[in-house]
Protein backbone atom coordinates (compact mmCIF):
# COMPACT_ATOMS: atom_id res chain seq x y z
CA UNK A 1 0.00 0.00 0.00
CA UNK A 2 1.67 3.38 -1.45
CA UNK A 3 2.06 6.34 1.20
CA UNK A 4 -0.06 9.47 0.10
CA UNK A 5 2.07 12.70 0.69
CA UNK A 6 1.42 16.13 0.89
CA UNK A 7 3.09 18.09 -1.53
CA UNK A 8 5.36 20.95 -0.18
CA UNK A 9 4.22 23.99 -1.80
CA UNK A 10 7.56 25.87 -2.94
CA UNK A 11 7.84 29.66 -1.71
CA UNK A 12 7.40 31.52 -5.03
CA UNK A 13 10.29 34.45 -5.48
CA UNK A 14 12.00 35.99 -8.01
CA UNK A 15 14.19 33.10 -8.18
CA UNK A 16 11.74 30.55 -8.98
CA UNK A 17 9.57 32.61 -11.42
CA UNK A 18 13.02 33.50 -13.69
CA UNK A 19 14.41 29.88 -13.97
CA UNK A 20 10.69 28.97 -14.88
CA UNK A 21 10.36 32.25 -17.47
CA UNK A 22 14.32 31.12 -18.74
CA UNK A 23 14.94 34.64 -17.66
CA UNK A 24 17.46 36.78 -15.48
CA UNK A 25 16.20 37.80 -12.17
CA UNK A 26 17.17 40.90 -12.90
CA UNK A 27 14.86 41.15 -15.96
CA UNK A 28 12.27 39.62 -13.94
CA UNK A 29 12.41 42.14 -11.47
CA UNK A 30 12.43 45.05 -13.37
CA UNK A 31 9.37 43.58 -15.02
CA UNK A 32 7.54 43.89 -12.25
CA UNK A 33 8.50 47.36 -11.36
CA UNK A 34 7.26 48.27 -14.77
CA UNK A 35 11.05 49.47 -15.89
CA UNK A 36 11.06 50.63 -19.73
CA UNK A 37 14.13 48.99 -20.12
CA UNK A 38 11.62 45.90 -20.20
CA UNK A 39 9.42 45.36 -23.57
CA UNK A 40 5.87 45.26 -23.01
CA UNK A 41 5.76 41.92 -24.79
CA UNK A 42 7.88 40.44 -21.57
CA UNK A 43 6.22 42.35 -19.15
CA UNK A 44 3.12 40.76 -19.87
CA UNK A 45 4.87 37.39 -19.74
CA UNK A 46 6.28 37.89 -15.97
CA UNK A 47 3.22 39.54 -14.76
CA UNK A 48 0.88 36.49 -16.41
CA UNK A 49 3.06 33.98 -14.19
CA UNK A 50 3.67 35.79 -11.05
CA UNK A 51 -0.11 35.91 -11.14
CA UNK A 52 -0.46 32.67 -11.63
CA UNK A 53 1.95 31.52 -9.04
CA UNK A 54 0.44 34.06 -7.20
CA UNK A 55 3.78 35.82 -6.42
CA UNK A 56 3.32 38.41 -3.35
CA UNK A 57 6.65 40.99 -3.77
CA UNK A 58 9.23 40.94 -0.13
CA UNK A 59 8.11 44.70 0.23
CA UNK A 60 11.29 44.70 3.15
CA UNK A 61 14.01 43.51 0.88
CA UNK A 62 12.38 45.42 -1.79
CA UNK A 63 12.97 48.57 0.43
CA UNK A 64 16.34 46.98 1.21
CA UNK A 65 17.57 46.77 -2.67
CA UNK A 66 15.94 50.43 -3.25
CA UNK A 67 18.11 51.33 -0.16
CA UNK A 68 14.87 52.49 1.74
CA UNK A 69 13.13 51.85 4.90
CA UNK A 70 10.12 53.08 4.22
CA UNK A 71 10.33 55.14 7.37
CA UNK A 72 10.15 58.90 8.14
CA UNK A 73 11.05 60.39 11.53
CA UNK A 74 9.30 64.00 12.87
CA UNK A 75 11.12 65.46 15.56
CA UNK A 76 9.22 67.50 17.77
CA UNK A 77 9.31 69.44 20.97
CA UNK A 78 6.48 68.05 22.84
CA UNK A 79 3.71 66.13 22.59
CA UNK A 80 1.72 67.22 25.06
CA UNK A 81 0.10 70.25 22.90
CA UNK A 82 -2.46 70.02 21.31
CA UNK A 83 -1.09 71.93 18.31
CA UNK A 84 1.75 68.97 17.65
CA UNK A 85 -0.92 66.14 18.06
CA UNK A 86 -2.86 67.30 15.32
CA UNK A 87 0.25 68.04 13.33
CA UNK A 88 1.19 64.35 14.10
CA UNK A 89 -2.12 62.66 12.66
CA UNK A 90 -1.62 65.08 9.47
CA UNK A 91 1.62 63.56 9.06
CA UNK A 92 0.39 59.98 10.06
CA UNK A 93 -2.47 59.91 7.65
CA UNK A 94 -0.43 61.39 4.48
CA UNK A 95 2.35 58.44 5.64
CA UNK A 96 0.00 55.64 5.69
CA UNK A 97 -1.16 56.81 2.49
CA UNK A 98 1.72 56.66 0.82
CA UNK A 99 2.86 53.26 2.99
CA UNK A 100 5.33 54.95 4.88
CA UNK A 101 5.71 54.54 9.05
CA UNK A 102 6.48 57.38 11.10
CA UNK A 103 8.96 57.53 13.69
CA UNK A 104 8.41 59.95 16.57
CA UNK A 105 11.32 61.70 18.71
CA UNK A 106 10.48 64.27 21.36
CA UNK A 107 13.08 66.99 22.34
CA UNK A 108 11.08 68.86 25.21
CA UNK A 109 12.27 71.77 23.99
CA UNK A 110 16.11 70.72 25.15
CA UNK A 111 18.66 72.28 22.42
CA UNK A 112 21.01 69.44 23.52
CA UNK A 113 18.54 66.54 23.47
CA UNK A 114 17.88 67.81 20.13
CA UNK A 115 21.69 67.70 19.02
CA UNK A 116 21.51 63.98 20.68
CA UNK A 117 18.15 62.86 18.53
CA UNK A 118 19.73 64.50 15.06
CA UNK A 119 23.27 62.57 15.98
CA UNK A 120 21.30 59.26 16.63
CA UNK A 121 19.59 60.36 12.67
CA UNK A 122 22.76 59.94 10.97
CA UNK A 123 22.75 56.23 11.26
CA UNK A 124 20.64 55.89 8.00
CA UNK A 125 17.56 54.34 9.98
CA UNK A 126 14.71 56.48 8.29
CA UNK A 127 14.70 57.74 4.64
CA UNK A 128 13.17 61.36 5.25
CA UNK A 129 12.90 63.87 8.23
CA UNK A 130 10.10 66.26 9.42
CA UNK A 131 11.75 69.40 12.58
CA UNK A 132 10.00 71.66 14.30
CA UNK A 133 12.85 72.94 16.22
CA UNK A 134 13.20 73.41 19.68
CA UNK A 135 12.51 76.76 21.29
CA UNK A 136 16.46 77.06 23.01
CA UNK A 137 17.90 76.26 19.57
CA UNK A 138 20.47 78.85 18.39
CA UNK A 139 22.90 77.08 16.78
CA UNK A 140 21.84 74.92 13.81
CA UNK A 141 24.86 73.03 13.05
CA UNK A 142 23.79 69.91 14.24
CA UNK A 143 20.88 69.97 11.48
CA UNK A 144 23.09 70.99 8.80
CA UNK A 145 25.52 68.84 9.30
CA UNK A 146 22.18 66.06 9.10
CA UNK A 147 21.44 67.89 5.95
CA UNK A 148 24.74 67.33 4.63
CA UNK A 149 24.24 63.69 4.17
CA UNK A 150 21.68 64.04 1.80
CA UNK A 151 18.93 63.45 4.27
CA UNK A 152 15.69 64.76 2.77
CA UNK A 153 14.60 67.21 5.08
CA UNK A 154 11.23 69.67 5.87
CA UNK A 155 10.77 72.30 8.56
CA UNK A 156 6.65 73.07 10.01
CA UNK A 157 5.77 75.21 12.32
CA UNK A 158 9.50 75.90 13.89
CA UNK A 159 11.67 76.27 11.63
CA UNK A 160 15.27 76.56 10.70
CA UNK A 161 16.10 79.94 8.34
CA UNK A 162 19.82 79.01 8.41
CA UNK A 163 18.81 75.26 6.21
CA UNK A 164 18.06 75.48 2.24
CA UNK A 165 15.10 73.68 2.22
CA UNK A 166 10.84 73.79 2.14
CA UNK A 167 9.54 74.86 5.51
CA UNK A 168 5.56 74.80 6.02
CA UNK A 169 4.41 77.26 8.05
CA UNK A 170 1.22 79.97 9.16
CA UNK A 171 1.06 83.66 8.20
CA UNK A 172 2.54 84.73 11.67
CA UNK A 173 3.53 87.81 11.42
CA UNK A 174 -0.43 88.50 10.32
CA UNK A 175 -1.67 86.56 12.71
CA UNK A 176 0.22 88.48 15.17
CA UNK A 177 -0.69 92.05 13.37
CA UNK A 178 -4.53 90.43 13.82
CA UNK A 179 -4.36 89.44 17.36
CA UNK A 180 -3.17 93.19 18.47
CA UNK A 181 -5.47 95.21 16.78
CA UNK A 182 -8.17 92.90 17.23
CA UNK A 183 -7.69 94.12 21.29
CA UNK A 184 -6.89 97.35 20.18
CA UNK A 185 -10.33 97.41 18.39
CA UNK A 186 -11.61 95.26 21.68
CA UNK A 187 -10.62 99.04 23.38
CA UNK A 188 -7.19 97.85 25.08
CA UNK A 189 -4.61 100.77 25.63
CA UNK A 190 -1.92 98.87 27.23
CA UNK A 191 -1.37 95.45 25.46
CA UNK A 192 1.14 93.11 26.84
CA UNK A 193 3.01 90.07 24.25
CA UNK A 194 3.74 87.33 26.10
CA UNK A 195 6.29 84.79 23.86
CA UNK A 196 8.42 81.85 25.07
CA UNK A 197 11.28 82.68 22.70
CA UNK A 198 12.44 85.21 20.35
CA UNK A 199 15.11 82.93 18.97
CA UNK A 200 12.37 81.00 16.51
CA UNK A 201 11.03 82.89 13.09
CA UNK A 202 8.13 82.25 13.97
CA UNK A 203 7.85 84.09 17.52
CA UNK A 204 10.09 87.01 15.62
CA UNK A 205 6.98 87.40 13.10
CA UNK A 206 4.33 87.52 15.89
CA UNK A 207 5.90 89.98 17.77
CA UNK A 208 6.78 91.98 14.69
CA UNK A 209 3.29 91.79 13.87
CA UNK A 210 2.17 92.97 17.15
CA UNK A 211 4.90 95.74 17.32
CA UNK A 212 3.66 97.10 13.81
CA UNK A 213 -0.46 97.13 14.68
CA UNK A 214 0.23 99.21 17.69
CA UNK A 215 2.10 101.19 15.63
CA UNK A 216 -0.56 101.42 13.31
CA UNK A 217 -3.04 102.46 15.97
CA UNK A 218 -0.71 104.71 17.51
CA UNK A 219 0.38 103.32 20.36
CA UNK A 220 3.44 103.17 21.88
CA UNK A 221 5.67 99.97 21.65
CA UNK A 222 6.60 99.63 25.32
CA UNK A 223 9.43 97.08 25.57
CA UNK A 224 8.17 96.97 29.57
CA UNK A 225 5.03 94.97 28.32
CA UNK A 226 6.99 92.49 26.67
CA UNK A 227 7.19 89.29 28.53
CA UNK A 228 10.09 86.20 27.59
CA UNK A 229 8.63 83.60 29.39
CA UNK A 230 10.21 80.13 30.01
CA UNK A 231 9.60 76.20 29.57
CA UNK A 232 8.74 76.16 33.57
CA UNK A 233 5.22 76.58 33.13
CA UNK A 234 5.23 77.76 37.34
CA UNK A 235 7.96 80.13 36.71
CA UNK A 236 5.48 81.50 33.95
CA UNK A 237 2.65 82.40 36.97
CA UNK A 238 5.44 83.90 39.16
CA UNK A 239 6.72 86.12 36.35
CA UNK A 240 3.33 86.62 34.85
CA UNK A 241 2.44 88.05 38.13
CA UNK A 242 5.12 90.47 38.71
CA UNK A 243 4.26 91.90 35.11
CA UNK A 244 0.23 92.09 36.05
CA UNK A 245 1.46 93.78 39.67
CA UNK A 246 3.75 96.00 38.30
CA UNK A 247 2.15 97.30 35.53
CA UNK A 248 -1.71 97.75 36.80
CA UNK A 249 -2.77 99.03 33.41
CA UNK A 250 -2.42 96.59 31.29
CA UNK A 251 -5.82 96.07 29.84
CA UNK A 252 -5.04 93.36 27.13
CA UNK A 253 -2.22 90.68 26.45
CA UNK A 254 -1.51 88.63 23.29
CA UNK A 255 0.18 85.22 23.59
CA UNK A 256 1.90 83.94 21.37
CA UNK A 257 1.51 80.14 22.81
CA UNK A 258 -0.82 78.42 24.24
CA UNK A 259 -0.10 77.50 27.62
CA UNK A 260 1.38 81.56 28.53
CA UNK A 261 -2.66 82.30 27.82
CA UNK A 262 -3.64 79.60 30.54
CA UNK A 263 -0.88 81.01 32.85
CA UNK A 264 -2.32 84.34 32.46
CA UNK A 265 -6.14 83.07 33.33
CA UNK A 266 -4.16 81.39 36.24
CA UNK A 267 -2.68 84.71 37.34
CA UNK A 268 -5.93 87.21 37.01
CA UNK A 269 -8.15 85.04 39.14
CA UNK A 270 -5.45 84.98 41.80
CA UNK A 271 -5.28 88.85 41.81
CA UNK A 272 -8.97 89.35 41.05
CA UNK A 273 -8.26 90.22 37.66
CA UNK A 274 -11.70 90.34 36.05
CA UNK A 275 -11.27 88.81 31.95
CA UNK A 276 -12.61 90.84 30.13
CA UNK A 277 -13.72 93.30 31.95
CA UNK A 278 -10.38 94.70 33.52
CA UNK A 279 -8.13 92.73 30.92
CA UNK A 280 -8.76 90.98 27.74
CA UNK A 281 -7.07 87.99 26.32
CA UNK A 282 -6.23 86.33 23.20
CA UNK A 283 -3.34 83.64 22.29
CA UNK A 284 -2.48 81.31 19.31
CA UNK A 285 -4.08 78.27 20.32
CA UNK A 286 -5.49 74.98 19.23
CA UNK A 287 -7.14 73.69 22.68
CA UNK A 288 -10.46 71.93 21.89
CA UNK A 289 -11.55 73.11 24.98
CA UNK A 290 -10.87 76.94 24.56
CA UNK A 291 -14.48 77.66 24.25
CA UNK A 292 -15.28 75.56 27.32
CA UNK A 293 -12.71 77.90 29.67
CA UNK A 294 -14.11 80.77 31.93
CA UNK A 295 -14.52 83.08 29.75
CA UNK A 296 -14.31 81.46 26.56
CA UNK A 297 -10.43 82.23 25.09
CA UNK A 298 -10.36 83.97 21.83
CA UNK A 299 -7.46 81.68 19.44
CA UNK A 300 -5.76 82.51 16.72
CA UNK A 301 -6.30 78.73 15.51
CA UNK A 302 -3.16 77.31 13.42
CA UNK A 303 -4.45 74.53 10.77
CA UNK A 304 -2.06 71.87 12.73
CA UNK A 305 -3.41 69.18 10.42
CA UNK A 306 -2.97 70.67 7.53
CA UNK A 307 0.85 71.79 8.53
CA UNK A 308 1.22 67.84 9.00
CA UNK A 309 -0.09 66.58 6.24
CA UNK A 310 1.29 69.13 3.83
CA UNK A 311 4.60 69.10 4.99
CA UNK A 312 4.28 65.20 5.02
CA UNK A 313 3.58 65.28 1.54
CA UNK A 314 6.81 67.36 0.38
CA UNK A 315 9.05 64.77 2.02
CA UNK A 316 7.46 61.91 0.58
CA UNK A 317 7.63 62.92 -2.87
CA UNK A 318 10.68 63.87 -2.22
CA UNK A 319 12.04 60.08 -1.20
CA UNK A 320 10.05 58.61 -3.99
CA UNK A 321 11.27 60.45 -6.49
CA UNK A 322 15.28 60.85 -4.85
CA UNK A 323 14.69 64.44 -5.67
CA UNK A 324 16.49 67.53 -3.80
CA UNK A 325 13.88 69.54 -1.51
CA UNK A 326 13.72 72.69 -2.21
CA UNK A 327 12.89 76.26 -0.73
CA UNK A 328 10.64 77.43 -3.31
CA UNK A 329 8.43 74.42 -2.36
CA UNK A 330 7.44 76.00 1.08
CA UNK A 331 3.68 76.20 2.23
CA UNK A 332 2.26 79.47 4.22
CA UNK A 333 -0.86 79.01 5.10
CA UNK A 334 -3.51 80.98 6.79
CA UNK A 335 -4.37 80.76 10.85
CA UNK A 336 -7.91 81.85 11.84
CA UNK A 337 -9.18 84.17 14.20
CA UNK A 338 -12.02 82.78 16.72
CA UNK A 339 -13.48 85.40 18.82
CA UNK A 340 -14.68 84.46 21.93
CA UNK A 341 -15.96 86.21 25.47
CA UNK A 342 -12.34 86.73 26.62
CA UNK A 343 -11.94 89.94 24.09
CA UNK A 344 -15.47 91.23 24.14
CA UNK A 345 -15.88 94.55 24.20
CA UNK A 346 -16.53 97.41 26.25
């Protein structure tokens, strides 16, 4: 009585289908990557049998032989913002898309945790990079030297000025111009900016923005009501304070970030501050729950998703098509202006 056996079913691969096609793998493969170097005639042949054999491509040594990892990395300074976590799922969604993962480093704002994360970056592990820079960055070596190994790179939000390449952005500086007069207008006198750092473009535009609409109105710029804060968010309240104590007249205060507005909330109930009747507030903000607070906070309202996504979208074209990024493929795009109770008027 004969044995009945199973046959072993042979793992189909390029290997296989070219000694079965009396072909080169090398033909085979560029078959089925559609190459023109291929006639159509052949083409048809390979794709007839892999079909038949039904051939599944090794999409990791395929990224292997492009020299790919089919991997992107976004550095960021925190996560905890709500800005950056709808950046992140604009960038996540245009990744999956294009069947990319995403690799996520933090800096928390530290300049040298940030020279640390770009160092680690040079070891070839993902095939594009998305920065938004950290607040205490002043030197940019470290990212040009990252740039310098051909490292397809794109800036949102924070970016680097001192880097050749496309940065996606908002219209600060009119966002900024917007937030101060829209106080001014509001019937605030004496308007405070309160900004974490003046190092970044993007602070820079706000408070040139703000600078230039009081200006405008004729009021003076009164380097007294401008306000560095710091990454300490209780160090904010204590110097938030002293400004408020020492300067009883301010009657409005733009910030340029979100959680220097919260501070500020934090601050005028302690000294029975009434918002808005005694002071009015506005701040660049993508909290959910702005409209929720007591009073409502007027936002300028970045399009965080959109910054993602778009930004996203450079790089990846970029990588697939191994060409150079380039400035003059940069993105501004517009913020919005939600008023809420916090600015009403007199």
């Amino acid at each position: 009585m004969s044995e009945s056996r199973t046959p072993t079913m042979t793992p189909v691969n390029l290997k296989s289908l070219a000694e079965e096609l009396k072909m080169s793998i090398a033909t085979v493969s560029r078959a089925l990557r559609d190459s023109h170097e291929v006639s159509e005639a052949t083409k048809a042949r390979v794709r007839a049998l892999a079909a038949a054999r039904h051939y599944e491509p090794n999409a990791y040594a395929s990224s292997l032989r492009r020299n790919i990892s089919k991997t992107i990395g976004v550095v960021i300074p925190k996560v905890a913002n709500h800005f950056f976590a709808l950046a992140i799922n604009g960038i996540e969604e245009a990744a999956r898309q294009a069947g990319y993962h995403v690799l996520i480093y933090l800096t928390h704002d530290d300049y040298a945790r940030e020279v640390a994360i770009v160092q680690h970056l040079k070891g070839g592990r993902i095939d594009g990079l998305l920065m938004s820079v950290a607040s205490g960055t002043e030197d940019f070596a470290h990212i040009k030297s990252l740039q310098d190994t051909n490292l397809p790179i794109v800036f949102f939000d924070r970016v680097c000025a001192e880097v050749a390449t496309a940065k996606v952005t908002t219209n600060d500086y009119e966002s900024g111009y917007q937030a101060t007069e829209h106080l001014v207008q509001a019937g605030c006198q004496r308007i405070a900016h309160l900004l974490i750092s003046n190092n970044l473009s993007i602070g820079q535009f706000r408070q040139q923005g703000y600078l230039d609409a009081l200006r405008a109105h004729g009021l003076p710029a009164d380097p007294d009501l401008v306000l560095n804060g710091v990454m300490d968010n209780e160090q904010n309240l204590v110097l938030i304070r002293e400004l408020l104590q020492r300067r009883p007249d301010i009657d409005g205060i733009f910030a340029s970030v979100e959680r220097l507005a919260i501070s500020t909330y934090h601050v005028c109930r302690e000294l029975g501050r009434r918002i808005p009747e005694d002071i009015k507030i506005i701040g660049f903000s993508n909290l959910e729950s702005a409209s929720l607070l007591d009073p409502p906070l007027s936002t300028i309202t970045q399009p965080a998703y959109d910054i993602g996504r778009e930004a996203a979208k450079i790089l990846l074209r970029a990588v697939e098509k191994k060409k150079p990024i380039l400035p003059g493929q940069s993105i501004v795009l517009d913020s919005t202006l939600f008023e809420r109770r916090s600015t009403a008027g007199r």
